[in-house]
PDB file of N, CA and C in Angstrom:
ATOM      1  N   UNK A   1     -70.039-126.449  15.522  1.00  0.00           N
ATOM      2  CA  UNK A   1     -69.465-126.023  14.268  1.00  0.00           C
ATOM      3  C   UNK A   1     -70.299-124.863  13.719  1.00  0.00           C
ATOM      4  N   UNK A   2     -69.880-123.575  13.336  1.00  0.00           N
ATOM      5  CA  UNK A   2     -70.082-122.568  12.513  1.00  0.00           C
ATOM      6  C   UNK A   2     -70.825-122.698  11.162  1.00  0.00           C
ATOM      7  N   UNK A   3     -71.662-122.214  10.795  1.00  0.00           N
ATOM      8  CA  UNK A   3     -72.317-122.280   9.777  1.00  0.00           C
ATOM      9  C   UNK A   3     -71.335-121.557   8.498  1.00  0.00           C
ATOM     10  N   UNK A   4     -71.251-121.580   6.828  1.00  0.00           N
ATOM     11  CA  UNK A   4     -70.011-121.194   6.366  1.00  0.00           C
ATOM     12  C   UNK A   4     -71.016-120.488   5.442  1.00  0.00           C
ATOM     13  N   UNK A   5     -70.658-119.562   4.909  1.00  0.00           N
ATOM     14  CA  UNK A   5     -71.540-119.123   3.636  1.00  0.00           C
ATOM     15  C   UNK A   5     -70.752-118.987   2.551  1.00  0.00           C
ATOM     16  N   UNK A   6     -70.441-119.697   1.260  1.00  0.00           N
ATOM     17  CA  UNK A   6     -69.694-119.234   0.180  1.00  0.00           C
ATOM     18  C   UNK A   6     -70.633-118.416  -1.129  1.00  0.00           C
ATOM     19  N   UNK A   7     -70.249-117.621  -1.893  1.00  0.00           N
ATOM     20  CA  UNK A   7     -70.968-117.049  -2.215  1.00  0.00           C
ATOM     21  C   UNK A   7     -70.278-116.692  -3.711  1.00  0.00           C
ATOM     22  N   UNK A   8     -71.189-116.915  -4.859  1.00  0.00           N
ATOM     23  CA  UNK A   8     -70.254-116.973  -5.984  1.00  0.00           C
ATOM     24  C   UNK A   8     -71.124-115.860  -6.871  1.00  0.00           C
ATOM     25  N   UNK A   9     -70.408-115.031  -7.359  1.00  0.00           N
ATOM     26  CA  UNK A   9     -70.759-113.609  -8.236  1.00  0.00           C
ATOM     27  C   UNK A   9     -70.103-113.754  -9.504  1.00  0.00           C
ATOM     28  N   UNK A  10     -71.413-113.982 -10.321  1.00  0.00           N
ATOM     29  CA  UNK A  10     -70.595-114.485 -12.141  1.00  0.00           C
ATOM     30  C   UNK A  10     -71.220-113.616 -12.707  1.00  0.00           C
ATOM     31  N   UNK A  11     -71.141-112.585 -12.343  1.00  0.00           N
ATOM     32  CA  UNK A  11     -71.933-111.448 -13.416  1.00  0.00           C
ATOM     33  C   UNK A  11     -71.001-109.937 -12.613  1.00  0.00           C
ATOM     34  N   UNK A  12     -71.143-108.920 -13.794  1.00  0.00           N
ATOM     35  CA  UNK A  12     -70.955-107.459 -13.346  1.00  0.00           C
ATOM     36  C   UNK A  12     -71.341-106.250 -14.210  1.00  0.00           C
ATOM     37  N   UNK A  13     -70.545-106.549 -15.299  1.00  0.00           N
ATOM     38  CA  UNK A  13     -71.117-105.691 -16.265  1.00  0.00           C
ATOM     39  C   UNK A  13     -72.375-105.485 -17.483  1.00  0.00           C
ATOM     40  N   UNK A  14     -72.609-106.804 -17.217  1.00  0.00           N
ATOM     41  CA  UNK A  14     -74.002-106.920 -18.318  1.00  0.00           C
ATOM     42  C   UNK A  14     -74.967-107.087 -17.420  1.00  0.00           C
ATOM     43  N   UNK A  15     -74.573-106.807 -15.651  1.00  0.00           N
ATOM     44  CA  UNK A  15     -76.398-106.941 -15.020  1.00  0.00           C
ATOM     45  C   UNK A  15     -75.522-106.820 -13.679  1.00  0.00           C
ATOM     46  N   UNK A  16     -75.592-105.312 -13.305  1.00  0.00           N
ATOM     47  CA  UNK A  16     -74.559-104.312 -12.115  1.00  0.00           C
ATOM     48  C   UNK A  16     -74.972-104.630 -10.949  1.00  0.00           C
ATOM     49  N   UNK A  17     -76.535-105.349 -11.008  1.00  0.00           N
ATOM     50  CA  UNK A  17     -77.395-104.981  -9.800  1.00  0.00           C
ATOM     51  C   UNK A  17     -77.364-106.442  -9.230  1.00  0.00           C
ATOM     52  N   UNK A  18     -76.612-107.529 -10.119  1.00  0.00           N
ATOM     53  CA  UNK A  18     -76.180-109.086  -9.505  1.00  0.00           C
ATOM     54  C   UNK A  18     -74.951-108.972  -8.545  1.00  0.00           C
ATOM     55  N   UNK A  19     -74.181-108.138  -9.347  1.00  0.00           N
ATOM     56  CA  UNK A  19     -72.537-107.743  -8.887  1.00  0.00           C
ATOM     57  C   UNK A  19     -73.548-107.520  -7.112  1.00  0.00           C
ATOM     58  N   UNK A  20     -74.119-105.920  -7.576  1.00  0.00           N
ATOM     59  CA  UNK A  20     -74.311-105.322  -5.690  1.00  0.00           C
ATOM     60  C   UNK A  20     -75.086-106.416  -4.804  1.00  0.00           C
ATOM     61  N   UNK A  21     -76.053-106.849  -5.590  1.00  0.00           N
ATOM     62  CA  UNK A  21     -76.626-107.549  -4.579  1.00  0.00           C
ATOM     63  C   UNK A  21     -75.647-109.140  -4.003  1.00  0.00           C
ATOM     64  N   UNK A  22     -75.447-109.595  -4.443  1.00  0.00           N
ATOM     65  CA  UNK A  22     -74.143-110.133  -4.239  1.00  0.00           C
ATOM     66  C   UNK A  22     -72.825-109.678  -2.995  1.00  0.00           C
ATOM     67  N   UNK A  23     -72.990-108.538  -3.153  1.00  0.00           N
ATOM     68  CA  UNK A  23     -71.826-107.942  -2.541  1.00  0.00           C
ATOM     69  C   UNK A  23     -72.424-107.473  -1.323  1.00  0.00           C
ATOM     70  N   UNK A  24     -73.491-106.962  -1.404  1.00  0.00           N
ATOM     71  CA  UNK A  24     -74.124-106.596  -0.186  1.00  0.00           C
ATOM     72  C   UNK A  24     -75.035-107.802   1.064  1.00  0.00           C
ATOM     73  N   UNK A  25     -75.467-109.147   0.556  1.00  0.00           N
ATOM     74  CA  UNK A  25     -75.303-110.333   0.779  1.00  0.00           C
ATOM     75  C   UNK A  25     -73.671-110.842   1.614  1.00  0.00           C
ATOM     76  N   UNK A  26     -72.919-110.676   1.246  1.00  0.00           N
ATOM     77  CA  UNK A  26     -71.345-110.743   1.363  1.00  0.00           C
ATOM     78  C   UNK A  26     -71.113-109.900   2.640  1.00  0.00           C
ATOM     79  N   UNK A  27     -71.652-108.924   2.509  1.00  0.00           N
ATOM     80  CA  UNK A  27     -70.998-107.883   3.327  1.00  0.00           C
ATOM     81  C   UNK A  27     -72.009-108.319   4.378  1.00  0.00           C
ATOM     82  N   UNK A  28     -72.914-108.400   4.580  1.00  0.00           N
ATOM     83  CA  UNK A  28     -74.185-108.417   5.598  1.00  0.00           C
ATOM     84  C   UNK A  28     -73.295-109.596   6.280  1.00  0.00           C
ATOM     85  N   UNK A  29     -73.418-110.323   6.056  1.00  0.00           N
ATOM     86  CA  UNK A  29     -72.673-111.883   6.346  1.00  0.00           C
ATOM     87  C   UNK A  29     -71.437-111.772   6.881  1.00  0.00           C
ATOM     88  N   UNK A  30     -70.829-111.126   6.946  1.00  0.00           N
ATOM     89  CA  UNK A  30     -69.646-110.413   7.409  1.00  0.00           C
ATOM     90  C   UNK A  30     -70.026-109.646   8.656  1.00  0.00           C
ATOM     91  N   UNK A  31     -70.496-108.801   8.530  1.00  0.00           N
ATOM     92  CA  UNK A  31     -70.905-108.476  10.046  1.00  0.00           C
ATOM     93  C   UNK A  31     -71.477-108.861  11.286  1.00  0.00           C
ATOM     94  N   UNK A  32     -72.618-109.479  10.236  1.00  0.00           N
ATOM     95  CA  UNK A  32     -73.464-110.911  11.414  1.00  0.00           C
ATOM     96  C   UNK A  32     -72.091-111.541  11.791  1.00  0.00           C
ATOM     97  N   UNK A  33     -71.083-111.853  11.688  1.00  0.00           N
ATOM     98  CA  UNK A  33     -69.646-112.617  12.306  1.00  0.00           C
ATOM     99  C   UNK A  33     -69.960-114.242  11.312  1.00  0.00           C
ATOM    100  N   UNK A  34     -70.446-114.165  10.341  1.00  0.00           N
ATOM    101  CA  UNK A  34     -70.693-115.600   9.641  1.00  0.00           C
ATOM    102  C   UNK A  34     -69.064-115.460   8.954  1.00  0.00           C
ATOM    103  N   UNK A  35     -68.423-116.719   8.635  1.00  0.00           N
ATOM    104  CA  UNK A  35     -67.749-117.152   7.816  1.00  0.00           C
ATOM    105  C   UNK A  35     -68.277-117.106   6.291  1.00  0.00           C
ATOM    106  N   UNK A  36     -67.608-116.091   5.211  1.00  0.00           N
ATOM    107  CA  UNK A  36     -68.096-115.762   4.163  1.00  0.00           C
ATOM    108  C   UNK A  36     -66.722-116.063   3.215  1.00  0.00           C
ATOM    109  N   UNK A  37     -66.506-116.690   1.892  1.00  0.00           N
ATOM    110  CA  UNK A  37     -66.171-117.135   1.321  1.00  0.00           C
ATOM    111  C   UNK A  37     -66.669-116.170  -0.245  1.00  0.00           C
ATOM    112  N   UNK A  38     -66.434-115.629  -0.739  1.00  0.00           N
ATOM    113  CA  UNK A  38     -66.472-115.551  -2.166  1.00  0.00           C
ATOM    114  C   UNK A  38     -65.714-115.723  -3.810  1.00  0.00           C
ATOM    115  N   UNK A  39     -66.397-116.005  -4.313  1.00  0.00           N
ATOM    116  CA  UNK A  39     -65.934-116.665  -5.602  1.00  0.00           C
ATOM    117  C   UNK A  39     -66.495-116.076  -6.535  1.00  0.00           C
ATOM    118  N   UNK A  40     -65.443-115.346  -7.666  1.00  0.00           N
ATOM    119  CA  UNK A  40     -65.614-114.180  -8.457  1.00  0.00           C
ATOM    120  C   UNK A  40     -65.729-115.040  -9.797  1.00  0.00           C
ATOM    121  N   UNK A  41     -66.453-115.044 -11.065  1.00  0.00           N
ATOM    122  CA  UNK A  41     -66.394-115.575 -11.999  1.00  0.00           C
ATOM    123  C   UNK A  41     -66.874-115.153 -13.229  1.00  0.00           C
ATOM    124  N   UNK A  42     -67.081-115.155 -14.279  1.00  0.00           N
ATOM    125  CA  UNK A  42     -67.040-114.127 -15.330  1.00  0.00           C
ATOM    126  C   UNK A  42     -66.130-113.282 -14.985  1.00  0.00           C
ATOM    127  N   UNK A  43     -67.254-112.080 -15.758  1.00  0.00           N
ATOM    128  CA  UNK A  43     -66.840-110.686 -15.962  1.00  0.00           C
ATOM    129  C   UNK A  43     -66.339-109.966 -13.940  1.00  0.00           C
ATOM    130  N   UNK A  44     -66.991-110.882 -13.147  1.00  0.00           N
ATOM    131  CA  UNK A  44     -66.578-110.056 -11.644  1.00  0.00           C
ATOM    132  C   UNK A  44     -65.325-110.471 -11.358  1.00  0.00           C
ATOM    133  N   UNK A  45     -64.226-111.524 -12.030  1.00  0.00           N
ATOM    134  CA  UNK A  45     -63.175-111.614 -11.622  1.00  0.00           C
ATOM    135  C   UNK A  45     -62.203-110.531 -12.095  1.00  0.00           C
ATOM    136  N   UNK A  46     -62.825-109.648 -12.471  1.00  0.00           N
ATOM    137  CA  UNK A  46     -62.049-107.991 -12.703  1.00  0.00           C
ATOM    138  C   UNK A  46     -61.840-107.448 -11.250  1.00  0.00           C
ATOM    139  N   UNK A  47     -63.298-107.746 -10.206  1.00  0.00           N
ATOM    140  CA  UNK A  47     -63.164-107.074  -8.958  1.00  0.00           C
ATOM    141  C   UNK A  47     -61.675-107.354  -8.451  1.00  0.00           C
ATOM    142  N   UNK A  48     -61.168-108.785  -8.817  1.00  0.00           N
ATOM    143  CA  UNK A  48     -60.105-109.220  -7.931  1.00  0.00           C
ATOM    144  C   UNK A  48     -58.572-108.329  -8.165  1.00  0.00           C
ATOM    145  N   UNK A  49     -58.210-107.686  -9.401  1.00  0.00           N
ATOM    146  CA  UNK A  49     -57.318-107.411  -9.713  1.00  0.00           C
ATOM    147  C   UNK A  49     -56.933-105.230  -9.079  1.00  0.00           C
ATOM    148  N   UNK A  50     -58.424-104.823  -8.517  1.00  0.00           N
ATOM    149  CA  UNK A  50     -57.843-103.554  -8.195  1.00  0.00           C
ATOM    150  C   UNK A  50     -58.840-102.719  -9.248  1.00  0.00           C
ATOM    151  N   UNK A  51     -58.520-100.999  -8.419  1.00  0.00           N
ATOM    152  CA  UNK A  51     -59.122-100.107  -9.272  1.00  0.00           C
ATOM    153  C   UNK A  51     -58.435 -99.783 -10.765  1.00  0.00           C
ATOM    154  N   UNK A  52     -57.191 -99.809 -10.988  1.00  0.00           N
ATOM    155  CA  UNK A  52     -56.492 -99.674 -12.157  1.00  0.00           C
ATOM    156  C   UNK A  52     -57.206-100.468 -13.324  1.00  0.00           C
ATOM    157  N   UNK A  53     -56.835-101.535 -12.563  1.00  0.00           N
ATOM    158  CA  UNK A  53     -57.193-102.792 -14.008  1.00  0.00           C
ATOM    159  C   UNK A  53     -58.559-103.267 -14.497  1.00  0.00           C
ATOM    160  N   UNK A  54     -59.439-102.762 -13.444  1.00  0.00           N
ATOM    161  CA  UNK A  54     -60.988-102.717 -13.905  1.00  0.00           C
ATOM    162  C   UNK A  54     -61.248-101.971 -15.238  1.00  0.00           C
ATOM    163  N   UNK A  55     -62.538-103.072 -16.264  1.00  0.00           N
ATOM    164  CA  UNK A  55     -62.296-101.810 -17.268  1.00  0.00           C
ATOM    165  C   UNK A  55     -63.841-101.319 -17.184  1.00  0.00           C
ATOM    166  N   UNK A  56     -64.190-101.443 -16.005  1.00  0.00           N
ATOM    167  CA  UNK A  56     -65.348-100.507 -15.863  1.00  0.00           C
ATOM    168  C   UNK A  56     -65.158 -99.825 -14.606  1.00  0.00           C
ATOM    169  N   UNK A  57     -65.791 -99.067 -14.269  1.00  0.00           N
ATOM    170  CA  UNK A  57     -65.769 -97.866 -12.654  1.00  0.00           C
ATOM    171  C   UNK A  57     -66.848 -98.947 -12.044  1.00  0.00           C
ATOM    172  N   UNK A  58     -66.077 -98.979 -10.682  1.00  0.00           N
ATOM    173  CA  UNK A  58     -66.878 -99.836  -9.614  1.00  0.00           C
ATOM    174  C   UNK A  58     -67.645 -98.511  -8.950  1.00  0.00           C
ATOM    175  N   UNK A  59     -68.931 -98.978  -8.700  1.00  0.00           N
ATOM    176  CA  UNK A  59     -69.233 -97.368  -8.198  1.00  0.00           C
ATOM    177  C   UNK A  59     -69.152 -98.096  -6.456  1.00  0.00           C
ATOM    178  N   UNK A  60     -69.090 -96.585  -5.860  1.00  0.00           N
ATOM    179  CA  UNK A  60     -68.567 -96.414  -4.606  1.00  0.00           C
ATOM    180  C   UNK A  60     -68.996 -97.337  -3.580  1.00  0.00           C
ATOM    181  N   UNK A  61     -70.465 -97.746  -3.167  1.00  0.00           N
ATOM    182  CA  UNK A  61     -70.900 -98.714  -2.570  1.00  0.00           C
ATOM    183  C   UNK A  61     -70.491-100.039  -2.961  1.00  0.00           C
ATOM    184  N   UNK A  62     -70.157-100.604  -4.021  1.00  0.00           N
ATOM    185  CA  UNK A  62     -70.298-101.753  -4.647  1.00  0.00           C
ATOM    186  C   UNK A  62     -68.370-101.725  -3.691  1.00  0.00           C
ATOM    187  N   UNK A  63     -67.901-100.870  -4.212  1.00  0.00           N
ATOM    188  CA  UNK A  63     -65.809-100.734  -3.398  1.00  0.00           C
ATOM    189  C   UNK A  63     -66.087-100.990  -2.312  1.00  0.00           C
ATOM    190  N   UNK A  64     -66.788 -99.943  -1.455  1.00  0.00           N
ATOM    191  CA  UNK A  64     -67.043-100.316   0.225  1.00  0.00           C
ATOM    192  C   UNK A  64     -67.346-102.009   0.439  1.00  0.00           C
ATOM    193  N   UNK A  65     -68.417-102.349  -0.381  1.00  0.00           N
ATOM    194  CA  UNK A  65     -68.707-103.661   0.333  1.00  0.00           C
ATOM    195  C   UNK A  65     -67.632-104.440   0.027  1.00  0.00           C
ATOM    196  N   UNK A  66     -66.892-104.876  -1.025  1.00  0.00           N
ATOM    197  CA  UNK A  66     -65.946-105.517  -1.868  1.00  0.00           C
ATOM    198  C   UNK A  66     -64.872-105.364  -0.407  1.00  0.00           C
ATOM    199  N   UNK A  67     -64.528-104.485  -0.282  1.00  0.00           N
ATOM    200  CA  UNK A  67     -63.434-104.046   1.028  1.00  0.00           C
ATOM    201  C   UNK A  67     -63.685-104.570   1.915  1.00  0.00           C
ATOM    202  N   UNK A  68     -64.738-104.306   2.792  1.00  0.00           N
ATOM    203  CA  UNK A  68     -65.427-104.698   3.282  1.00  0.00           C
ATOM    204  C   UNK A  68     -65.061-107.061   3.310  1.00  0.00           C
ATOM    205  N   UNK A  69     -65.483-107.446   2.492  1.00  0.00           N
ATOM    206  CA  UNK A  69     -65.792-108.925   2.305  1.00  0.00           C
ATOM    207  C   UNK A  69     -64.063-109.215   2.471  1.00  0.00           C
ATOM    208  N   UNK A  70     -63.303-108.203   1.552  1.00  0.00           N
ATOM    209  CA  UNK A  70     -61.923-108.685   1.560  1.00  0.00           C
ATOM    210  C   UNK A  70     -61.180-108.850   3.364  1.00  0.00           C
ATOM    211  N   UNK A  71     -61.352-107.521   3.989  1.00  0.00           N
ATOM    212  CA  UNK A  71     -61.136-107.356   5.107  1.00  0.00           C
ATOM    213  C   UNK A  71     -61.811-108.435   5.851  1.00  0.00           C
ATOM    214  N   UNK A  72     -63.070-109.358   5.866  1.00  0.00           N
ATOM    215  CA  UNK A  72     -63.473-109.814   7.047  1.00  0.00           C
ATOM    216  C   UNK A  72     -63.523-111.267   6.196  1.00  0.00           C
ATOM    217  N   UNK A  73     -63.942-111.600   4.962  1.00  0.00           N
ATOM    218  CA  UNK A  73     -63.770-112.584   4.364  1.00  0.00           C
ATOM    219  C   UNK A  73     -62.682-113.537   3.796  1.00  0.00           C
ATOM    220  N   UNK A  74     -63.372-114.463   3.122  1.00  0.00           N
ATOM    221  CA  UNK A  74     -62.379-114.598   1.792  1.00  0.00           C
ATOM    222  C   UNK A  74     -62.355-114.574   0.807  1.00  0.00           C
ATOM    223  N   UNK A  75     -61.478-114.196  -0.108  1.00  0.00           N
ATOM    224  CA  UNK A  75     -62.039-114.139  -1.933  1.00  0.00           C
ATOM    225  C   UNK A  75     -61.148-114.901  -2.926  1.00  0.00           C
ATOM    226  N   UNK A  76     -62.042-115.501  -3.736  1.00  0.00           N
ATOM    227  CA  UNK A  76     -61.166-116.451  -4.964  1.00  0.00           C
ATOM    228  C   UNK A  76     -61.533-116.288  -6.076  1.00  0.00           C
ATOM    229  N   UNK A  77     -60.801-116.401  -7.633  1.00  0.00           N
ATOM    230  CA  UNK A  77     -61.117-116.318  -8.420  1.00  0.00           C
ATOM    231  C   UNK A  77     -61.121-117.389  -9.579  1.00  0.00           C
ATOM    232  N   UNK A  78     -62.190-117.943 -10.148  1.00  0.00           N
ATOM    233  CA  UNK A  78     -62.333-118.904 -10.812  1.00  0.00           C
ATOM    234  C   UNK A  78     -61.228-118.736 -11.898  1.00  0.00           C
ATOM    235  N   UNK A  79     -60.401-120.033 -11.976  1.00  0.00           N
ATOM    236  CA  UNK A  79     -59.193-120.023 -12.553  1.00  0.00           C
ATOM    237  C   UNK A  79     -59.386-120.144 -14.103  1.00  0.00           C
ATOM    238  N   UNK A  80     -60.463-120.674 -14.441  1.00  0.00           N
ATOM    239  CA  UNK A  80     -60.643-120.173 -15.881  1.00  0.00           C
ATOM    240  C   UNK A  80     -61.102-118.684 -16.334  1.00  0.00           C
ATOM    241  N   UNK A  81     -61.680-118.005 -15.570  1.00  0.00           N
ATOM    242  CA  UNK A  81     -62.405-116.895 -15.403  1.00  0.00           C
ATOM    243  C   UNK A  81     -61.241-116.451 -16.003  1.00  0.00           C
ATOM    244  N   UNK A  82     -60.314-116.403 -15.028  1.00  0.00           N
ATOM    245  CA  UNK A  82     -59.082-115.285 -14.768  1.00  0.00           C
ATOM    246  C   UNK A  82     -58.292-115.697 -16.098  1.00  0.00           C
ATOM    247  N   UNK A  83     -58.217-116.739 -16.370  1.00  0.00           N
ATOM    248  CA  UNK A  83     -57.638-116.878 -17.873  1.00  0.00           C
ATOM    249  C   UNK A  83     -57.757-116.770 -19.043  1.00  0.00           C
ATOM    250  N   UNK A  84     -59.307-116.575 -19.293  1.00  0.00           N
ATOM    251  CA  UNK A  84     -59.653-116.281 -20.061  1.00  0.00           C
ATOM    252  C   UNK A  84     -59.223-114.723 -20.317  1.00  0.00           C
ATOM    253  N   UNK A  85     -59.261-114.260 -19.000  1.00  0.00           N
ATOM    254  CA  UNK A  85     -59.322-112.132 -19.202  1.00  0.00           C
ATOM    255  C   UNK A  85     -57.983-112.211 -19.165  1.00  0.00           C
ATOM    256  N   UNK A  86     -57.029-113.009 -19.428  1.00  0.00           N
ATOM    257  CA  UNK A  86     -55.643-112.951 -18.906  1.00  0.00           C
ATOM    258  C   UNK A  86     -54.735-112.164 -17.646  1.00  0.00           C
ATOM    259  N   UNK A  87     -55.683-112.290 -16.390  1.00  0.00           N
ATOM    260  CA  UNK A  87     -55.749-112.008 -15.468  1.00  0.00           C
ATOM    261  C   UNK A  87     -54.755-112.932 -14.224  1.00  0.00           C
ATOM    262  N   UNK A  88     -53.614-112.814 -14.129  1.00  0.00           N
ATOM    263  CA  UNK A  88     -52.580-113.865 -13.457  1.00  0.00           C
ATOM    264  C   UNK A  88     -52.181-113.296 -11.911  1.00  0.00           C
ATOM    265  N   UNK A  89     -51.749-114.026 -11.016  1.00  0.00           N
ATOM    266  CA  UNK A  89     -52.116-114.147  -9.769  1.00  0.00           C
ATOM    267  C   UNK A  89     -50.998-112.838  -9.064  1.00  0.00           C
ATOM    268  N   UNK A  90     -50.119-112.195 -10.469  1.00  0.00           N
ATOM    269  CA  UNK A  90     -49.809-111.275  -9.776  1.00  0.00           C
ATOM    270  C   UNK A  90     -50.681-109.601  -9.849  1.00  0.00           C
ATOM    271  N   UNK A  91     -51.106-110.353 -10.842  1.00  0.00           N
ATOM    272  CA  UNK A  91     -52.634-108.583 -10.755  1.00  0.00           C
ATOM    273  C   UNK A  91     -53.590-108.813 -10.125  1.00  0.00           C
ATOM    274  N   UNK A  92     -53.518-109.866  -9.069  1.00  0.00           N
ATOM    275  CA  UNK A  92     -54.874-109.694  -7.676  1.00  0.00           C
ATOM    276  C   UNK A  92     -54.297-108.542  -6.668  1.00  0.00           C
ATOM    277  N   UNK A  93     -55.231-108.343  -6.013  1.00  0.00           N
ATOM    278  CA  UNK A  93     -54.967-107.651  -4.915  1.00  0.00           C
ATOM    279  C   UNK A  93     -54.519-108.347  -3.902  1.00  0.00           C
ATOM    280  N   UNK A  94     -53.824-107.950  -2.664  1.00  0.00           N
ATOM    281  CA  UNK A  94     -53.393-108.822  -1.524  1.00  0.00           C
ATOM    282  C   UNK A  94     -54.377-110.033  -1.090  1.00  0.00           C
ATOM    283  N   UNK A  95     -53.708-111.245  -0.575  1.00  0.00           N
ATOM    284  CA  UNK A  95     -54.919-112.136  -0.294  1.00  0.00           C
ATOM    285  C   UNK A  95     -55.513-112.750  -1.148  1.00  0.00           C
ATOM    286  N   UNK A  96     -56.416-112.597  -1.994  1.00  0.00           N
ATOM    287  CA  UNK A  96     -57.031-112.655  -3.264  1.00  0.00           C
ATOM    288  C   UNK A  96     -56.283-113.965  -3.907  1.00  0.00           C
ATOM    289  N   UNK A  97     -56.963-115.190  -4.301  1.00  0.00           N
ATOM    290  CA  UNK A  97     -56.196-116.104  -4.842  1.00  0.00           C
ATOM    291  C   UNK A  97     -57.141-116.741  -6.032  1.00  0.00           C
ATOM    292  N   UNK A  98     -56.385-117.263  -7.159  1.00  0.00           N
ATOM    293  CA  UNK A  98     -57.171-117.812  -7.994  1.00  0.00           C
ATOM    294  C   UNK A  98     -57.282-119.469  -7.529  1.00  0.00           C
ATOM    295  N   UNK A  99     -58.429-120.018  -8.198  1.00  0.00           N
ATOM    296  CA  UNK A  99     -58.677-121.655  -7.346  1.00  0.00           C
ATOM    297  C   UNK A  99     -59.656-121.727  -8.865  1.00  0.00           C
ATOM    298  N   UNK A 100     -59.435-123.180  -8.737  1.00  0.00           N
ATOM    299  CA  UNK A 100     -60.071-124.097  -9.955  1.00  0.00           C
ATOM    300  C   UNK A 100     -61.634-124.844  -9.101  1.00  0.00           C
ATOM    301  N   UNK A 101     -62.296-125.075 -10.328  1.00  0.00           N
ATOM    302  CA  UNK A 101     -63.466-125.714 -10.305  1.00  0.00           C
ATOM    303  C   UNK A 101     -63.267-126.893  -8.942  1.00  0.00           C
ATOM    304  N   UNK A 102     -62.581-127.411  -8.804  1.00  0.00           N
ATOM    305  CA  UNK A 102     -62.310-128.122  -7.741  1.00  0.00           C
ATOM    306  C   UNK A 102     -62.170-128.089  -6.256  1.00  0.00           C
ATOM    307  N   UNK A 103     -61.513-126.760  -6.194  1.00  0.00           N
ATOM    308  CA  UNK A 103     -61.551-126.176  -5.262  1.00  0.00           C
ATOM    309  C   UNK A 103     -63.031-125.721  -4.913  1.00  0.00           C
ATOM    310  N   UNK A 104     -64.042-125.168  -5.539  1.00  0.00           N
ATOM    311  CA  UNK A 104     -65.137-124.620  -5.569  1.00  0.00           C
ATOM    312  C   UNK A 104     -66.119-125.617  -5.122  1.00  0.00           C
ATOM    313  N   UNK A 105     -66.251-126.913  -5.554  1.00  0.00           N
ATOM    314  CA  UNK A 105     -67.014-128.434  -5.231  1.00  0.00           C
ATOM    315  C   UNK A 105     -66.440-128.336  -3.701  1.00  0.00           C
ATOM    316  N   UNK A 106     -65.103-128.432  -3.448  1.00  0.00           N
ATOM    317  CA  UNK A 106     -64.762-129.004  -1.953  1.00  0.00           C
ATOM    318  C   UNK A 106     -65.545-127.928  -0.988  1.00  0.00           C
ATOM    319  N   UNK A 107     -65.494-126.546  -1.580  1.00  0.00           N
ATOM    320  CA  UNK A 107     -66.059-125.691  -0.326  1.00  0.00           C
ATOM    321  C   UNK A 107     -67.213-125.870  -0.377  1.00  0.00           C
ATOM    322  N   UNK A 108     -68.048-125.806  -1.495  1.00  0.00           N
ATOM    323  CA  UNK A 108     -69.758-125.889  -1.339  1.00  0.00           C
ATOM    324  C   UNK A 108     -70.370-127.086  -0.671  1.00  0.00           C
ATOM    325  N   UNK A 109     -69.564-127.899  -0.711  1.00  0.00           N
ATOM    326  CA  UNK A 109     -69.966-129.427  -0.165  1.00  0.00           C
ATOM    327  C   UNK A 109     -69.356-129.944   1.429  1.00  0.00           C
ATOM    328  N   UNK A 110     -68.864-129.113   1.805  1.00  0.00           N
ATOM    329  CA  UNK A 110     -68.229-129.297   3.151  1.00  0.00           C
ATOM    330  C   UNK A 110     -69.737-129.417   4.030  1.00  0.00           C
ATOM    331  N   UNK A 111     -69.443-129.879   5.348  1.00  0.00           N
ATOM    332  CA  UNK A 111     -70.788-129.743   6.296  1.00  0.00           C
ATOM    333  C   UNK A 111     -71.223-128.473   6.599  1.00  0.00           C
ATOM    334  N   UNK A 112     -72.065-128.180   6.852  1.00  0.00           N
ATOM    335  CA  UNK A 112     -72.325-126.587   7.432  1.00  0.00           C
ATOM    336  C   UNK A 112     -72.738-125.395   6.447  1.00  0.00           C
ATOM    337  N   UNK A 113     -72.183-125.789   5.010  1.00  0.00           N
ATOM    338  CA  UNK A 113     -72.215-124.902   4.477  1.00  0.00           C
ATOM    339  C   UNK A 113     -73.079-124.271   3.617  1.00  0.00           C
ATOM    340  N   UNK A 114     -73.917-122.870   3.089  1.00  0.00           N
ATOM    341  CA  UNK A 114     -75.014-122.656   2.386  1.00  0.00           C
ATOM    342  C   UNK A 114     -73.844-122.041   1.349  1.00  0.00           C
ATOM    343  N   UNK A 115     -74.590-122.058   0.324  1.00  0.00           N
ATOM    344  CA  UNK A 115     -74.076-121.955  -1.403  1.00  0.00           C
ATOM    345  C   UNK A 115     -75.075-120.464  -1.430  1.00  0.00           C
ATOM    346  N   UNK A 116     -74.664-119.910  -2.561  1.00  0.00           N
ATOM    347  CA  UNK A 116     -75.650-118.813  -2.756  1.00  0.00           C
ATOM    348  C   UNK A 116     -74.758-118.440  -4.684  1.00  0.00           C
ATOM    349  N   UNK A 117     -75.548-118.542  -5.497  1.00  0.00           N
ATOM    350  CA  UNK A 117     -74.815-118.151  -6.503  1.00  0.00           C
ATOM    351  C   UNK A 117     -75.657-116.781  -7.270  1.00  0.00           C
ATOM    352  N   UNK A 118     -75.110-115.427  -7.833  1.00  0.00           N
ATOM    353  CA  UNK A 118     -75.313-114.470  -8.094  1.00  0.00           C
ATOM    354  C   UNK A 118     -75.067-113.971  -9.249  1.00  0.00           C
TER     355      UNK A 118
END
């Protein structure tokens, strides 16, 4: 059995350098061929909805890796997160799904798997 990495990013705009490092963690993990999982919460469940609807500029590295995790990963968005910003499952990007606190317990707790929160 595969080792799983889920990886949860609850910060972006009040501390940019949680968002990258986060993302670049994500992305690394992705190439090594690991199974990577991420979970957007706060202010980073903006990443999920696209460049339009962000109300800050993602700068360019932080897009690459994000692309990057989407293309080789998976990504979810904490369902209160997203409700609070009134953020609904048709302003994600492709793929991209919102999931509740519940969902989040079942993946971190599966066998195999390392947690990493950001």
């Amino acid at each position: 059995m595969s080792r799983r990495l889920v990886i949860k990013i609850a910060g972006w705009r009040a501390d940019p350098e949680r968002l990258q490092t986060g993302l670049s963690v994500a992305a690394a993990a992705c190439a090594a061929g690991v199974d990577v999982a991420v979970w957007l919460a706060g202010d980073a469940a903006w990443l999920a909805t696209g460049a339009a609807s962000r109300p800050a500029a993602l700068d360019g590295e932080s897009a690459e890796l994000f692309d990057v995790v989407r293309q080789q990963g998976s990504v979810a968005v904490c369902a209160r997160c997203a409700q609070r910003r009134g953020i609904a499952a048709q302003h994600l990007l492709p793929g991209i799904q919102i999931q509740g606190a519940a969902a989040f317990v079942a993946a971190i707790t599966e066998p195999q798997v390392q947690a990493l929160v950001y």
